[in-house]
PDB file of N, CA and C in Angstrom:
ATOM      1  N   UNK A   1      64.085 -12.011   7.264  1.00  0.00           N
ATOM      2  CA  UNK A   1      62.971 -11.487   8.047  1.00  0.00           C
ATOM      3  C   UNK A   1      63.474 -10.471   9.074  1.00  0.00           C
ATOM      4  N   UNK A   2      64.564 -10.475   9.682  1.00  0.00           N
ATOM      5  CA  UNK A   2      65.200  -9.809  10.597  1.00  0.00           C
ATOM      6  C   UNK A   2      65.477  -8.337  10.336  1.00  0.00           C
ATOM      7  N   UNK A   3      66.072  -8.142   8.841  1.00  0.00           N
ATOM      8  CA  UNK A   3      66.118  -6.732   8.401  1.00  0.00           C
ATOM      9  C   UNK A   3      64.852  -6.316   7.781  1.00  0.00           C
ATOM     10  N   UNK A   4      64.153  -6.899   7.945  1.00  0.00           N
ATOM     11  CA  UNK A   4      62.776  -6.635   7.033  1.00  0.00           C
ATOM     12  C   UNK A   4      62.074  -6.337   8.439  1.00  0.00           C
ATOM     13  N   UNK A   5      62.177  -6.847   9.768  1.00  0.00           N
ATOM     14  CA  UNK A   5      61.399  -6.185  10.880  1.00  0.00           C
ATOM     15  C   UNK A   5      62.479  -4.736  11.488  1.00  0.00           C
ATOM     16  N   UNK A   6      63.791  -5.192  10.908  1.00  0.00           N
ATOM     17  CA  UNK A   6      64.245  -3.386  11.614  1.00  0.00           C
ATOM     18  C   UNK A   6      63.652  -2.451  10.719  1.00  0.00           C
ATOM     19  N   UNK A   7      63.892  -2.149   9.432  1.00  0.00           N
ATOM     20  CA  UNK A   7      63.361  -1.659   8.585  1.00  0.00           C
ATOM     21  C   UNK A   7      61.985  -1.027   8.663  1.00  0.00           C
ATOM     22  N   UNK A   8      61.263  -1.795   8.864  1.00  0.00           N
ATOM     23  CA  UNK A   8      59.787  -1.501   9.292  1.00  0.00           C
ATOM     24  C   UNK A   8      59.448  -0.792  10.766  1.00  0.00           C
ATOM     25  N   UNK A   9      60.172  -1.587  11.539  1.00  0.00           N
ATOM     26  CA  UNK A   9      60.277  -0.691  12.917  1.00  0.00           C
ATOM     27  C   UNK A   9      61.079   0.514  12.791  1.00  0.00           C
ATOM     28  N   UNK A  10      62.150   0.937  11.856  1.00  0.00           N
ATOM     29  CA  UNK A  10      62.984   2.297  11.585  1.00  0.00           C
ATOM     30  C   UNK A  10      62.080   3.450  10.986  1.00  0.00           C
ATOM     31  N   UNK A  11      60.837   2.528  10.049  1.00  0.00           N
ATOM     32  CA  UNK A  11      59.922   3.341   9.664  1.00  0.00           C
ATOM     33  C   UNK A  11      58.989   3.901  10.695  1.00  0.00           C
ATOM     34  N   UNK A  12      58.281   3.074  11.470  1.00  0.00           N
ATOM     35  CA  UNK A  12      57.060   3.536  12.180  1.00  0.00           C
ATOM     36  C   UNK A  12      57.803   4.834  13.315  1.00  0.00           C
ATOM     37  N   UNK A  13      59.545   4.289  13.698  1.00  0.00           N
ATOM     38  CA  UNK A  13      59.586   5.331  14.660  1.00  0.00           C
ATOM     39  C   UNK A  13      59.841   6.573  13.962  1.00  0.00           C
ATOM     40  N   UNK A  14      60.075   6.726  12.584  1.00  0.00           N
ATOM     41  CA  UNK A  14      60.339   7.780  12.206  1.00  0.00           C
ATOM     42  C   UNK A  14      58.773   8.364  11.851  1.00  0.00           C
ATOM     43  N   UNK A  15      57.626   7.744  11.710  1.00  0.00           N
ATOM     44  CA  UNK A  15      56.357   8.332  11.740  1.00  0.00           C
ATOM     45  C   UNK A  15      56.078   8.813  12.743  1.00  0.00           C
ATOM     46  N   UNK A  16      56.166   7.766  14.018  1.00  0.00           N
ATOM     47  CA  UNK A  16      55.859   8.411  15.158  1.00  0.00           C
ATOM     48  C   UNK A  16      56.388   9.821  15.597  1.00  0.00           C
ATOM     49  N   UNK A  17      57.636  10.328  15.098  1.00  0.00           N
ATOM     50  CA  UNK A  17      58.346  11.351  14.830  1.00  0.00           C
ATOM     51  C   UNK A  17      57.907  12.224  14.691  1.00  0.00           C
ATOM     52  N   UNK A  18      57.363  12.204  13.477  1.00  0.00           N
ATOM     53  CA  UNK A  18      56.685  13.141  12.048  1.00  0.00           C
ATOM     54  C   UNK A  18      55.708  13.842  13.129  1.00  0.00           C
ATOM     55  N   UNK A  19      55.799  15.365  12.587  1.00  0.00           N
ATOM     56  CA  UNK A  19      54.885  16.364  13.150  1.00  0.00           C
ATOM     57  C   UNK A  19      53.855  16.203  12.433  1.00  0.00           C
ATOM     58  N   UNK A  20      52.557  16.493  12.790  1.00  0.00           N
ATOM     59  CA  UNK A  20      51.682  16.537  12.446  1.00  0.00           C
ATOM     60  C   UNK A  20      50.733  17.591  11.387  1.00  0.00           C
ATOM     61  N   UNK A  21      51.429  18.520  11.739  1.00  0.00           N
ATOM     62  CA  UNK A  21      51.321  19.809  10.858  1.00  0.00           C
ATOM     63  C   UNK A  21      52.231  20.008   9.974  1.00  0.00           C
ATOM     64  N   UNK A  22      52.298  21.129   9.414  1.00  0.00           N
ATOM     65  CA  UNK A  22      53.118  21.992   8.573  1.00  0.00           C
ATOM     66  C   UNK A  22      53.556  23.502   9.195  1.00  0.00           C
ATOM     67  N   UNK A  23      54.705  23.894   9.831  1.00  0.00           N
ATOM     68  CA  UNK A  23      54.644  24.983  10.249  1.00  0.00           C
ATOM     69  C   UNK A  23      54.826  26.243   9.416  1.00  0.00           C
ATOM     70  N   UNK A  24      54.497  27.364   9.647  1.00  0.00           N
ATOM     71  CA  UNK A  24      54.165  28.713   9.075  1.00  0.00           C
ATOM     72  C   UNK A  24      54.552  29.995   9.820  1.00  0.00           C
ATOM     73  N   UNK A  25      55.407  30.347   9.238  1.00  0.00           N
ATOM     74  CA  UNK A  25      55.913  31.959  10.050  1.00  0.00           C
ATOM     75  C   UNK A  25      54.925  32.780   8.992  1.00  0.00           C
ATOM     76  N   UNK A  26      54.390  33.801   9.782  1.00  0.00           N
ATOM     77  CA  UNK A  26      53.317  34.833   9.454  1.00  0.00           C
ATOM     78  C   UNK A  26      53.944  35.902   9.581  1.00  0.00           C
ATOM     79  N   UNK A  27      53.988  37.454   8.917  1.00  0.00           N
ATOM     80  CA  UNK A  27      54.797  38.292   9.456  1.00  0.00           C
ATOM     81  C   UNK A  27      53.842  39.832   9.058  1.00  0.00           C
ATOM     82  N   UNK A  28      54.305  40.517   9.769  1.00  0.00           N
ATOM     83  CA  UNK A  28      52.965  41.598   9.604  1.00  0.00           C
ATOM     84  C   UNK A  28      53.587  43.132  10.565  1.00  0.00           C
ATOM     85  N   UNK A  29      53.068  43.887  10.424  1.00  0.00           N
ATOM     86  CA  UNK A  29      53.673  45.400  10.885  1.00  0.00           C
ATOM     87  C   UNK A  29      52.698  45.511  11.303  1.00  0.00           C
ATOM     88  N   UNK A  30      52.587  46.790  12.496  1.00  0.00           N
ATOM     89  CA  UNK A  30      51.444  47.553  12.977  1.00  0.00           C
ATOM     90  C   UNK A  30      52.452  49.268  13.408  1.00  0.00           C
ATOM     91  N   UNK A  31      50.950  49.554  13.435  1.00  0.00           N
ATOM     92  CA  UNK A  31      51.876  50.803  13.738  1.00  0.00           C
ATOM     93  C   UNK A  31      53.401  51.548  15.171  1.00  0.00           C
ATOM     94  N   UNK A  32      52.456  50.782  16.000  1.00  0.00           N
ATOM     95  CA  UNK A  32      53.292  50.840  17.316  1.00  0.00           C
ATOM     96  C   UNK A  32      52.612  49.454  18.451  1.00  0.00           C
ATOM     97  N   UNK A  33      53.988  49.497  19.276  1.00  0.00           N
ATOM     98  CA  UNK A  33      53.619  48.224  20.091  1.00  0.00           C
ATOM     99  C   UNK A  33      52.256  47.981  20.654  1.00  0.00           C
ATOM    100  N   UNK A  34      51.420  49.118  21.207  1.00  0.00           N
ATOM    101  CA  UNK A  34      50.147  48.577  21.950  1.00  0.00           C
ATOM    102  C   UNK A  34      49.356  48.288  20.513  1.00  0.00           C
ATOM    103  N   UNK A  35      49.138  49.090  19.130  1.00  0.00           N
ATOM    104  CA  UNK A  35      48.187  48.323  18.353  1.00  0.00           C
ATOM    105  C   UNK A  35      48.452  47.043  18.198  1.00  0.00           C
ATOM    106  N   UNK A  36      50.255  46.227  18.166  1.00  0.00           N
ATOM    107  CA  UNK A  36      50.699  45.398  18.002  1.00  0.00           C
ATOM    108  C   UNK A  36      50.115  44.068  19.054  1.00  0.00           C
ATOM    109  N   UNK A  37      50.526  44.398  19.978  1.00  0.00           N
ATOM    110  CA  UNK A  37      49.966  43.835  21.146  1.00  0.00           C
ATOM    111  C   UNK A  37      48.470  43.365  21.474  1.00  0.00           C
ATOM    112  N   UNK A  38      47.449  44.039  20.522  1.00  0.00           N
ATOM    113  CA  UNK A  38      46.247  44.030  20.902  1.00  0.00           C
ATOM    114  C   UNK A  38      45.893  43.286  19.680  1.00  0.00           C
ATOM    115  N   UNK A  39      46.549  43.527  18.835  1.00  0.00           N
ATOM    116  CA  UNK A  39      45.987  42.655  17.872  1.00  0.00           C
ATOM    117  C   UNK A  39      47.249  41.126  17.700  1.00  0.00           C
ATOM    118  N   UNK A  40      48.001  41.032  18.298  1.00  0.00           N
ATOM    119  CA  UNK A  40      48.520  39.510  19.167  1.00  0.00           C
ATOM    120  C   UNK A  40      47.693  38.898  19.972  1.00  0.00           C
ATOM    121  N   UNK A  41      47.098  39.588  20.763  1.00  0.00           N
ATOM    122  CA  UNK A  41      46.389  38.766  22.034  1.00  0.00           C
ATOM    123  C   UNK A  41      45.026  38.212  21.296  1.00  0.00           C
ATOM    124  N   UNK A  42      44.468  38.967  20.144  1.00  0.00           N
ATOM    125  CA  UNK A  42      43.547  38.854  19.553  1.00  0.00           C
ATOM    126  C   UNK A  42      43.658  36.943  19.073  1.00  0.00           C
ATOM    127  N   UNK A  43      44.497  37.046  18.261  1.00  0.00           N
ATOM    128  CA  UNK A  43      44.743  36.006  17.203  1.00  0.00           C
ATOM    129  C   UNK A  43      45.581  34.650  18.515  1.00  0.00           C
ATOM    130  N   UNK A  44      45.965  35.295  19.417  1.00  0.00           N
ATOM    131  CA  UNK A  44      46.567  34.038  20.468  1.00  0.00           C
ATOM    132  C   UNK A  44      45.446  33.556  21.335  1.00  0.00           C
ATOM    133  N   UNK A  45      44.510  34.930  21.724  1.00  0.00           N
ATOM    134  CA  UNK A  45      42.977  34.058  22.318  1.00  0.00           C
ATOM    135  C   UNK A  45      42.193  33.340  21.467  1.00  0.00           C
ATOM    136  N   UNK A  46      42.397  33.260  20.172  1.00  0.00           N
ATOM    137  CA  UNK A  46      41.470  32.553  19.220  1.00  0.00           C
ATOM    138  C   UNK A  46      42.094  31.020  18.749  1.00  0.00           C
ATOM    139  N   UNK A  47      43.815  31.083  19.473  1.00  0.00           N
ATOM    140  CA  UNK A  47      44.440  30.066  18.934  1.00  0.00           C
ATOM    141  C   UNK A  47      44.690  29.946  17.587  1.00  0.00           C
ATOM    142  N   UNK A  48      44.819  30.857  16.554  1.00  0.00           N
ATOM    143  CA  UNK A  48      45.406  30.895  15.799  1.00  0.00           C
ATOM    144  C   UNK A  48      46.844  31.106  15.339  1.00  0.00           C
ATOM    145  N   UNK A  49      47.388  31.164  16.398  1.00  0.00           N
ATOM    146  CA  UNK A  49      49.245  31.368  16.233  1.00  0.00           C
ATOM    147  C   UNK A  49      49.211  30.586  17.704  1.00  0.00           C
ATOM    148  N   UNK A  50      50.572  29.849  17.632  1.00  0.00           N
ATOM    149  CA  UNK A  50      50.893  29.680  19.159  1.00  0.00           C
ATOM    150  C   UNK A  50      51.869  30.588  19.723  1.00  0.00           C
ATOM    151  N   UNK A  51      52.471  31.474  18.705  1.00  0.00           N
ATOM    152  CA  UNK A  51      53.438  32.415  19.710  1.00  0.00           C
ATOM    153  C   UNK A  51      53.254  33.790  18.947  1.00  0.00           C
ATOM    154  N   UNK A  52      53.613  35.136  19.437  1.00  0.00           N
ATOM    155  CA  UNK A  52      54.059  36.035  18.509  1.00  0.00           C
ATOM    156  C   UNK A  52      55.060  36.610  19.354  1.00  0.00           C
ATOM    157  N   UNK A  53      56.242  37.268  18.184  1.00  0.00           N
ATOM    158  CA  UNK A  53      57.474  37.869  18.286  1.00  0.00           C
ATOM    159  C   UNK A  53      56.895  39.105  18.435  1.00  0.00           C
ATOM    160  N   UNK A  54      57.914  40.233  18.748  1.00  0.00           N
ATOM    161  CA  UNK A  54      57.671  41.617  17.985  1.00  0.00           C
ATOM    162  C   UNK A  54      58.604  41.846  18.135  1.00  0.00           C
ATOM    163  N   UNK A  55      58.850  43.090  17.291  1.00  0.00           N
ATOM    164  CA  UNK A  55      60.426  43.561  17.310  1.00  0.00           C
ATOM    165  C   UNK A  55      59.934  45.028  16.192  1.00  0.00           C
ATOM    166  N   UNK A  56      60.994  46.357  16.884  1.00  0.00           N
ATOM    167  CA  UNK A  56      60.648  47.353  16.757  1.00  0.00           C
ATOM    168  C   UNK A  56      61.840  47.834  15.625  1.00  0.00           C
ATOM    169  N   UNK A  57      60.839  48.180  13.913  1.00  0.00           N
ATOM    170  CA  UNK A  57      61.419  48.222  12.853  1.00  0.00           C
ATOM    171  C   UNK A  57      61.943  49.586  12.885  1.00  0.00           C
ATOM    172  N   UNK A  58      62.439  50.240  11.878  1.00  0.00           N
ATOM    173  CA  UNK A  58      62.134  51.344  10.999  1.00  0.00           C
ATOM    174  C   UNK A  58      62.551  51.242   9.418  1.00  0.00           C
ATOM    175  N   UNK A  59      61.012  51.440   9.099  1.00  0.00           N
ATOM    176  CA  UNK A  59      60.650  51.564   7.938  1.00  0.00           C
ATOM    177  C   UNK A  59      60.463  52.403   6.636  1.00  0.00           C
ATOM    178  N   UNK A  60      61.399  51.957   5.694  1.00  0.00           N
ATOM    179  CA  UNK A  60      61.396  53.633   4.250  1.00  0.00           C
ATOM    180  C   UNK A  60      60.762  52.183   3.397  1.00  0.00           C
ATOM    181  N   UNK A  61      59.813  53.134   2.482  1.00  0.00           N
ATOM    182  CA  UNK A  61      58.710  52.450   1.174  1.00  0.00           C
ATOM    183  C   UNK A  61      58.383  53.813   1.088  1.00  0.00           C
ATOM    184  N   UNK A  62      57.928  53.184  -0.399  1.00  0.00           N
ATOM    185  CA  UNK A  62      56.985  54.094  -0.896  1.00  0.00           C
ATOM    186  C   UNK A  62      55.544  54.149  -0.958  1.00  0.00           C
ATOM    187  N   UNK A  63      54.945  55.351  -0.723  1.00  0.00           N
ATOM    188  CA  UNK A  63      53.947  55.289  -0.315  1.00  0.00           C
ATOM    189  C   UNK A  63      52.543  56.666  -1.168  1.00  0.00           C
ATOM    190  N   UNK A  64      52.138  56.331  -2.287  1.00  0.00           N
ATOM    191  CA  UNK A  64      51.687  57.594  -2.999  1.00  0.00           C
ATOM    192  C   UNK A  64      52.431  58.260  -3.835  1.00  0.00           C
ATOM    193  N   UNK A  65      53.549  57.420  -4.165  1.00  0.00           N
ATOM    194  CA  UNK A  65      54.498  58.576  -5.054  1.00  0.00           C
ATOM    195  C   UNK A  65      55.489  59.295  -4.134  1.00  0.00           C
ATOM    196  N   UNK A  66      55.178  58.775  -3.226  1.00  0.00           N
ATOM    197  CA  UNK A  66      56.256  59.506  -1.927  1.00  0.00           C
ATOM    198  C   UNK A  66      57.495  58.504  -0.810  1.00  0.00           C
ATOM    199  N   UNK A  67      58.486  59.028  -0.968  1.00  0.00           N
ATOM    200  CA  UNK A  67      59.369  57.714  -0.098  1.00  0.00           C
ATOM    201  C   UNK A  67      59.272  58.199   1.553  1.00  0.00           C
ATOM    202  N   UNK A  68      59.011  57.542   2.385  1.00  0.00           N
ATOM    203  CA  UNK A  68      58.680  57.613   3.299  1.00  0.00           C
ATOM    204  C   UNK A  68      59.363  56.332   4.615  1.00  0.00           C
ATOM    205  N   UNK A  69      59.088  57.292   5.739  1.00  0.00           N
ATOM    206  CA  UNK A  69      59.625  56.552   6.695  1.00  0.00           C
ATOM    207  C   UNK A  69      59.312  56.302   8.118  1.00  0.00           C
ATOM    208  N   UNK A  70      59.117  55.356   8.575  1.00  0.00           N
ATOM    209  CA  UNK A  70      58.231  55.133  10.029  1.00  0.00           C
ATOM    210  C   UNK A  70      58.734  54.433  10.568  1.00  0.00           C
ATOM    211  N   UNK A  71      58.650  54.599  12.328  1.00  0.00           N
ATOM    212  CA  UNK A  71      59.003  53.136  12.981  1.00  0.00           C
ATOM    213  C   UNK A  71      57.421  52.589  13.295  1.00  0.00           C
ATOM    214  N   UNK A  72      58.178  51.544  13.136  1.00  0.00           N
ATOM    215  CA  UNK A  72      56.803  50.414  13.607  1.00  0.00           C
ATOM    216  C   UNK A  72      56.736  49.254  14.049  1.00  0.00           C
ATOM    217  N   UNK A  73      56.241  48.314  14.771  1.00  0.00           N
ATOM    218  CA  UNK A  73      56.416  47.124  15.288  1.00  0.00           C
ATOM    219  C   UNK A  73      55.936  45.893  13.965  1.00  0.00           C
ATOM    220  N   UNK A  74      57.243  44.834  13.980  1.00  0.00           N
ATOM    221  CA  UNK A  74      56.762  44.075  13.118  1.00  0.00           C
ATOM    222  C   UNK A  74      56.473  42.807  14.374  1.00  0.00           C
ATOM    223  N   UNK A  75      55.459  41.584  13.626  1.00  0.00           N
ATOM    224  CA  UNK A  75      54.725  40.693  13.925  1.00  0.00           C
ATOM    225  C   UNK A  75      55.175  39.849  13.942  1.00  0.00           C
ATOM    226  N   UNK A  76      55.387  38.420  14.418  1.00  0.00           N
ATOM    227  CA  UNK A  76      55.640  37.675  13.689  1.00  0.00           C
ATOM    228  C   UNK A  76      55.433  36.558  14.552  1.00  0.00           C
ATOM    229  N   UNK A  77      54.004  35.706  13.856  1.00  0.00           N
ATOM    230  CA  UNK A  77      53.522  34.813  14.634  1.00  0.00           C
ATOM    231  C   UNK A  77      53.510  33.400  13.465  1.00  0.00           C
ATOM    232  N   UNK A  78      53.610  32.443  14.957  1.00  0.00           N
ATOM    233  CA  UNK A  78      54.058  30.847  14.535  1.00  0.00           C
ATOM    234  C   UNK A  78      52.822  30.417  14.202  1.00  0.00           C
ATOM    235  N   UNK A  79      52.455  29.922  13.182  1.00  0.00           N
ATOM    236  CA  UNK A  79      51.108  29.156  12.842  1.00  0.00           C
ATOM    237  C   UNK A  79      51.471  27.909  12.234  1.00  0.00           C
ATOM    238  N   UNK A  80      50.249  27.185  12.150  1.00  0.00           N
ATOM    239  CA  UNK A  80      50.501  26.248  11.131  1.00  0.00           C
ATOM    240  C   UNK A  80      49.522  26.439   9.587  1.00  0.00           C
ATOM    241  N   UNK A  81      49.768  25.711   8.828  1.00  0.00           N
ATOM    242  CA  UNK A  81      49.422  25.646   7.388  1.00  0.00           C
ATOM    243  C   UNK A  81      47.459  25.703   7.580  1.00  0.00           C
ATOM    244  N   UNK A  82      47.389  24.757   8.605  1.00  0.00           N
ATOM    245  CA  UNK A  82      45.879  24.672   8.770  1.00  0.00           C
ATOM    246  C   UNK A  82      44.616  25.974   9.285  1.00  0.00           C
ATOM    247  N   UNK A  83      45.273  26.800  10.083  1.00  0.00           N
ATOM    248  CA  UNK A  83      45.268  27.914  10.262  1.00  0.00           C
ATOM    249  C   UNK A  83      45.587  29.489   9.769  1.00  0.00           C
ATOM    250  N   UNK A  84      46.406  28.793   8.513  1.00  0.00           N
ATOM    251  CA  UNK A  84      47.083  30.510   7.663  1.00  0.00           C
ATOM    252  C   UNK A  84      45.662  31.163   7.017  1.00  0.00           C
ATOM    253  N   UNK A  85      44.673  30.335   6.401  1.00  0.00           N
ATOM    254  CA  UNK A  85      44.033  31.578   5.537  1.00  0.00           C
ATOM    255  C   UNK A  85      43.063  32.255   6.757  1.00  0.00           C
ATOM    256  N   UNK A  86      42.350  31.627   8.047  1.00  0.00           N
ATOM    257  CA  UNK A  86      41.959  32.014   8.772  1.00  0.00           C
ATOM    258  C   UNK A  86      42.880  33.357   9.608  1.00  0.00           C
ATOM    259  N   UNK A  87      43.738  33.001   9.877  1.00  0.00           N
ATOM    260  CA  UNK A  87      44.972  33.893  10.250  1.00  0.00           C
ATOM    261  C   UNK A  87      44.836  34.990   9.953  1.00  0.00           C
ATOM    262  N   UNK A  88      45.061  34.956   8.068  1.00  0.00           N
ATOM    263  CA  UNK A  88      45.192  36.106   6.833  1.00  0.00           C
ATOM    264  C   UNK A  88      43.996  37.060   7.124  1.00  0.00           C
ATOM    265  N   UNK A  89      42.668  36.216   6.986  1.00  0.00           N
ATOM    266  CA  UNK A  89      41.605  37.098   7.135  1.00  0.00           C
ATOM    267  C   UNK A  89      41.536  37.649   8.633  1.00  0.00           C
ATOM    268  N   UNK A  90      41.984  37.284   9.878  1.00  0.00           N
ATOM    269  CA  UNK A  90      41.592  37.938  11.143  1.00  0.00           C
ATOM    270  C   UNK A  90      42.651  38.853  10.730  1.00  0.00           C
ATOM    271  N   UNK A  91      44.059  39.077  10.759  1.00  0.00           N
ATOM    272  CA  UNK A  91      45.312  40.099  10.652  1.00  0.00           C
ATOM    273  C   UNK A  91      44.606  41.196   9.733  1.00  0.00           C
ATOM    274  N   UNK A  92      43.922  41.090   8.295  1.00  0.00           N
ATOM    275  CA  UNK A  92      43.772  41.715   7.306  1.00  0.00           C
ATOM    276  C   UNK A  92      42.625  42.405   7.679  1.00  0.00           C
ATOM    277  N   UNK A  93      41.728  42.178   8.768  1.00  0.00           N
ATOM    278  CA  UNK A  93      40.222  42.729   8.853  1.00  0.00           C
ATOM    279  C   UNK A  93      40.514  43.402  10.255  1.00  0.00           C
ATOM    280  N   UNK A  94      41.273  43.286  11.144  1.00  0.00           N
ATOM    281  CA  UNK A  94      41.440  43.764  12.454  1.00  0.00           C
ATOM    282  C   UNK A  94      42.839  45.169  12.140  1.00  0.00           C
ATOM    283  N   UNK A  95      43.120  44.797  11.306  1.00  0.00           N
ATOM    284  CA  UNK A  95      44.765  45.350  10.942  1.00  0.00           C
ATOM    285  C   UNK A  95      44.561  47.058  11.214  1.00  0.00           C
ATOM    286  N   UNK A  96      45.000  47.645  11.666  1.00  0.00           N
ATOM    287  CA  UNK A  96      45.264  49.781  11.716  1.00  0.00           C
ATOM    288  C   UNK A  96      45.133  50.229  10.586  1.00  0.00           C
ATOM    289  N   UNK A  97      46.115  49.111   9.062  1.00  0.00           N
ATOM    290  CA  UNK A  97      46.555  50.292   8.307  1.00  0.00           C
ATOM    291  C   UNK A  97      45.715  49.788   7.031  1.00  0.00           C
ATOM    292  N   UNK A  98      45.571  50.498   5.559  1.00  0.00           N
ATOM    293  CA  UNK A  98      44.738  50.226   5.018  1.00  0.00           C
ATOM    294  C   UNK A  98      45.271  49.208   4.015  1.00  0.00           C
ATOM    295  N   UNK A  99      46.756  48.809   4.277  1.00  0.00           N
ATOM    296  CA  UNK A  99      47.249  48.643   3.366  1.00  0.00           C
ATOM    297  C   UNK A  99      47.942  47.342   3.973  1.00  0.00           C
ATOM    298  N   UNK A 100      47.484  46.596   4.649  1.00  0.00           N
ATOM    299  CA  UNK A 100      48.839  45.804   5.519  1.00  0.00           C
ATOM    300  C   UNK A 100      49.385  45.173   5.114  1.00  0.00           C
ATOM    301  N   UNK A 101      50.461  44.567   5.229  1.00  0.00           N
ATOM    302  CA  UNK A 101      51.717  43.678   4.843  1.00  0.00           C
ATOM    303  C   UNK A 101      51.136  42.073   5.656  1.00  0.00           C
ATOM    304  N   UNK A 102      50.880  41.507   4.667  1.00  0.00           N
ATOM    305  CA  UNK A 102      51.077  39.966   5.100  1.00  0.00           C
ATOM    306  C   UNK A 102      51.874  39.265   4.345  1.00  0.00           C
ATOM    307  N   UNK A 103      52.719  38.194   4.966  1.00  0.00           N
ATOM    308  CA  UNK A 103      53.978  37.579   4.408  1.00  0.00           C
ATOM    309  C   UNK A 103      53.783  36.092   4.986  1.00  0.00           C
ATOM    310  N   UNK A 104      54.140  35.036   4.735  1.00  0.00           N
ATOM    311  CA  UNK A 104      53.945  34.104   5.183  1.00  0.00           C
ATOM    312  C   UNK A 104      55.313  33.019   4.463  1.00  0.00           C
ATOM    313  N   UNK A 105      55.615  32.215   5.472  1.00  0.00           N
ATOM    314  CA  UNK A 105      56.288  31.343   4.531  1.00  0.00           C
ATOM    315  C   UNK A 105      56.612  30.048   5.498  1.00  0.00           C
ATOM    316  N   UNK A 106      57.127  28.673   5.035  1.00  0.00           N
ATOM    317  CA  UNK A 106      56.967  27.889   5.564  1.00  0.00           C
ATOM    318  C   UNK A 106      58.364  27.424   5.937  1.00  0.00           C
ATOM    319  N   UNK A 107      58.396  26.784   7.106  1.00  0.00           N
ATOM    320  CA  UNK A 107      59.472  26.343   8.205  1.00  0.00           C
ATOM    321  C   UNK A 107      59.667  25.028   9.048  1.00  0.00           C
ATOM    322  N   UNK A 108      60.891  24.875   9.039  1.00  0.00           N
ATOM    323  CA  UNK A 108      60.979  23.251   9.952  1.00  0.00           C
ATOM    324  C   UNK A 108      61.663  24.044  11.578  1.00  0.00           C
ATOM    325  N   UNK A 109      61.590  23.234  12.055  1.00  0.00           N
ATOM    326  CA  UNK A 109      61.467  23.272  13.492  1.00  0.00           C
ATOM    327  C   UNK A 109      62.363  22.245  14.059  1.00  0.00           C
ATOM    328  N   UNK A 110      62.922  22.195  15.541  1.00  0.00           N
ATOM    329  CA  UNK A 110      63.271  21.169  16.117  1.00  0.00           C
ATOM    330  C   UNK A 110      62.246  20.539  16.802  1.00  0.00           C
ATOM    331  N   UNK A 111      62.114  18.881  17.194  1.00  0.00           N
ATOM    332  CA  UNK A 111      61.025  18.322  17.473  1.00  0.00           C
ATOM    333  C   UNK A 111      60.466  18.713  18.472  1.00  0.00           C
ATOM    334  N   UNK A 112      61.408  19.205  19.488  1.00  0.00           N
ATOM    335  CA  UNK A 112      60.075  19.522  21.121  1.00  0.00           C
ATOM    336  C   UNK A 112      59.531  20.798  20.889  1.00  0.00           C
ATOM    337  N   UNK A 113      59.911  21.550  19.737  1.00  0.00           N
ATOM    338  CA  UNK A 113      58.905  22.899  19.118  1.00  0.00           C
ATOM    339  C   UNK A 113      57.817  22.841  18.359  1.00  0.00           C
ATOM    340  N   UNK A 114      57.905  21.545  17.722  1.00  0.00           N
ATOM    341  CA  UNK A 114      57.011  21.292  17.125  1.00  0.00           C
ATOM    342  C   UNK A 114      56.173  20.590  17.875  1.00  0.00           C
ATOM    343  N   UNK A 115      56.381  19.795  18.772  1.00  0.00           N
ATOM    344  CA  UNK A 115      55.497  19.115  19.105  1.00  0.00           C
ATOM    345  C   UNK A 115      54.659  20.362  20.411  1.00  0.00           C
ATOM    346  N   UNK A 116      55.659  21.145  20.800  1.00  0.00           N
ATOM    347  CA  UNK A 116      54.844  22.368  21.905  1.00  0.00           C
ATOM    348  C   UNK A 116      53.758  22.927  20.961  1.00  0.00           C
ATOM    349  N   UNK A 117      53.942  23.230  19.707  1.00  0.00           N
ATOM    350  CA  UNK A 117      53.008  24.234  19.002  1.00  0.00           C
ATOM    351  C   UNK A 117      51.790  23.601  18.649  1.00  0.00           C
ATOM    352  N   UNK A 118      51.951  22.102  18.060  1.00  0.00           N
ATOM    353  CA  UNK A 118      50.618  21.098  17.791  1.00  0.00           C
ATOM    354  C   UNK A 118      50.312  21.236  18.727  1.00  0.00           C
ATOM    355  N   UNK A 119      50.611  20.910  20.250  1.00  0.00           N
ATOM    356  CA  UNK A 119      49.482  20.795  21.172  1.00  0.00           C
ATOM    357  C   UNK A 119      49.086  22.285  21.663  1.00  0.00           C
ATOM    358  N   UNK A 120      49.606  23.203  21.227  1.00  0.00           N
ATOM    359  CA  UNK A 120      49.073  24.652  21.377  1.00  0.00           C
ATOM    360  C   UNK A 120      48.092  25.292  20.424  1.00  0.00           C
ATOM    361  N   UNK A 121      48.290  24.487  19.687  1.00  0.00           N
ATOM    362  CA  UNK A 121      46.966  24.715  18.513  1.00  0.00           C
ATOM    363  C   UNK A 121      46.040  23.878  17.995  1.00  0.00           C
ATOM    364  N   UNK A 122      46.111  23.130  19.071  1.00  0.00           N
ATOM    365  CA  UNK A 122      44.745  22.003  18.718  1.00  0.00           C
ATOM    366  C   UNK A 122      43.668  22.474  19.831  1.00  0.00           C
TER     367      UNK A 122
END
């Protein structure tokens, strides 16, 4: 009975643990920092990301048959899984360019980050 109550108690604290979400890095370009910025504050007053990065690219693609090159600010905001398609559609409908880059992919965290971002997005 003795290892059968650690066991069980090894479980619940490792639930109690367990984040609640699924976290999600989102990643996205704009043209320059203030469109960047304005459309961050957008998606952070709505609580759909709890943080965004930026960081100032430069960019060669092709574009029309043409290789091309720009600087531009990329995005890159913390969401969770519960929030990505809402996310997708505010970034994709607010976005500068006609063409925008959304990227998404999923991520573990250390626990007091995770647990800052659940209560930042509830």
């Amino acid at each position: 009975i003795y290892y059968f109550q650690l066991w069980v108690s090894s479980i619940l604290m490792i639930k109690r643990r367990e984040p609640s979400m699924e976290l999600i890095l989102a990643l996205t370009t704009e043209a320059d920092l203030k469109k960047g910025r304005q459309l961050a504050e957008i998606i952070l007053e709505r609580r759909l990301a709890a943080c965004a990065s930026f960081h100032k690219v430069n960019s060669h693609y092709w574009w029309n048959g043409q290789l091309e090159h720009s600087e531009e600010v990329q995005i890159l905001f913390k969401t969770s899984k519960s929030y990505l398609a809402l996310l997708r559609k505010t970034v994709l409908g607010l976005h500068s360019y006609d063409t925008p880059e959304f990227l998404h992919w999923s991520v573990s965290a250390n626990q007091t980050y995770r647990e800052w971002m659940d209560s930042e997005l509830k």
